[in-house]
Protein backbone atom coordinates (compact mmCIF):
# COMPACT_ATOMS: atom_id res chain seq x y z
CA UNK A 1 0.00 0.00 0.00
CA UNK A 2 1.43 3.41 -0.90
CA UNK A 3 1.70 5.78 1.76
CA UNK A 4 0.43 9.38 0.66
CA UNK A 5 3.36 11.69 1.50
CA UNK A 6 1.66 14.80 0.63
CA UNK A 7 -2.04 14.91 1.73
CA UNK A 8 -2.61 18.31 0.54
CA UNK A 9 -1.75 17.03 -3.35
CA UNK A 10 -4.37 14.36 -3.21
CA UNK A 11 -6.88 16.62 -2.32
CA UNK A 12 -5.88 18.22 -5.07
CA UNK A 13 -6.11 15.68 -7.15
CA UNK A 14 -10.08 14.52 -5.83
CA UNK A 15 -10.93 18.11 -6.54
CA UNK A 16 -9.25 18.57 -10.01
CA UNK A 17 -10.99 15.21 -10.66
CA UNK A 18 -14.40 16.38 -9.65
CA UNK A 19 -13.79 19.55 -11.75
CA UNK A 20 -13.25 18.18 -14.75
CA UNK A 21 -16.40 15.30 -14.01
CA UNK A 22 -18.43 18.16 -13.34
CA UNK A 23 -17.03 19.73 -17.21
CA UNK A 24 -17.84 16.08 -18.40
CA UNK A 25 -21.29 16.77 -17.41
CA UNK A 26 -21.59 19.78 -18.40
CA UNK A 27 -20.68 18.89 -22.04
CA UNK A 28 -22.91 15.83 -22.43
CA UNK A 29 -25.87 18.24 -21.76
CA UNK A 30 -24.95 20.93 -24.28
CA UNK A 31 -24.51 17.32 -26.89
CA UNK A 32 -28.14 16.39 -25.29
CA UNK A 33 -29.21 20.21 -26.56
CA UNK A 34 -27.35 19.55 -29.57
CA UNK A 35 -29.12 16.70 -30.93
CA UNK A 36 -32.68 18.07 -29.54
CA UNK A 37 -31.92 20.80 -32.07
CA UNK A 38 -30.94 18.52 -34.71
CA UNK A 39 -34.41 16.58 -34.36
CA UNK A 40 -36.44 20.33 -34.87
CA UNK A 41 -34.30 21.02 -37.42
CA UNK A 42 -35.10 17.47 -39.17
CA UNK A 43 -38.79 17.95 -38.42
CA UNK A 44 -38.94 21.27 -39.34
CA UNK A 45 -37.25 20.36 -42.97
CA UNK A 46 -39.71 17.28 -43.21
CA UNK A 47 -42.67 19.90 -42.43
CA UNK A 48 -41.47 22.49 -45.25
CA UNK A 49 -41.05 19.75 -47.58
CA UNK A 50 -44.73 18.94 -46.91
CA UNK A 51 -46.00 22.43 -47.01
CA UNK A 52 -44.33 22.59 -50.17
CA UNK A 53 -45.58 19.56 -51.60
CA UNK A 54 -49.16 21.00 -50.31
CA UNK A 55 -48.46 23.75 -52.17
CA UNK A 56 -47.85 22.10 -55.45
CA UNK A 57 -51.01 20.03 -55.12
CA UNK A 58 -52.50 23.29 -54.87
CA UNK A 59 -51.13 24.59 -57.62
CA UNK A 60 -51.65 21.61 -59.66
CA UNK A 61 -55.46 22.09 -58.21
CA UNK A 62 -55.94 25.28 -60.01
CA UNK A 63 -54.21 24.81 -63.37
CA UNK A 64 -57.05 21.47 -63.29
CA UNK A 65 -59.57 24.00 -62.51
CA UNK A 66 -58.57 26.53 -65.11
CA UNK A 67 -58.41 23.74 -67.82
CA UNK A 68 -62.38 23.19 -66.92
């Protein structure tokens, strides 16, 4: 068993340690936020791609009722 000369150090140590835990946390919730964005973002382009699509039936709608 090692014998801990310097007591102060590995208290140190614990609390650089709990630091840098506490930045590991802290980063996995801004990547959490990250990919929360990333899924509005998705269903926000798979919305405008069916408002445009609505849009084209639309459009297709009244060059049908023009034709009549």
């Amino acid at each position: 068993m090692k014998q801990i000369n310097n007591p102060d150090s590995s208290v140190e140590q614990v609390n650089n340690l709990y630091s840098s835990v506490g930045s590991l946390v802290s980063l996995m919730e801004h990547v959490d936020t990250l990919y929360k964005l990333a899924e509005q973002v998705e269903y926000s382009d798979s919305s405008v791609e069916h408002v445009e699509s609505l849009s084209s039936l639309k459009f297709e709608e009244e060059i049908v009722i023009q034709r009549l």
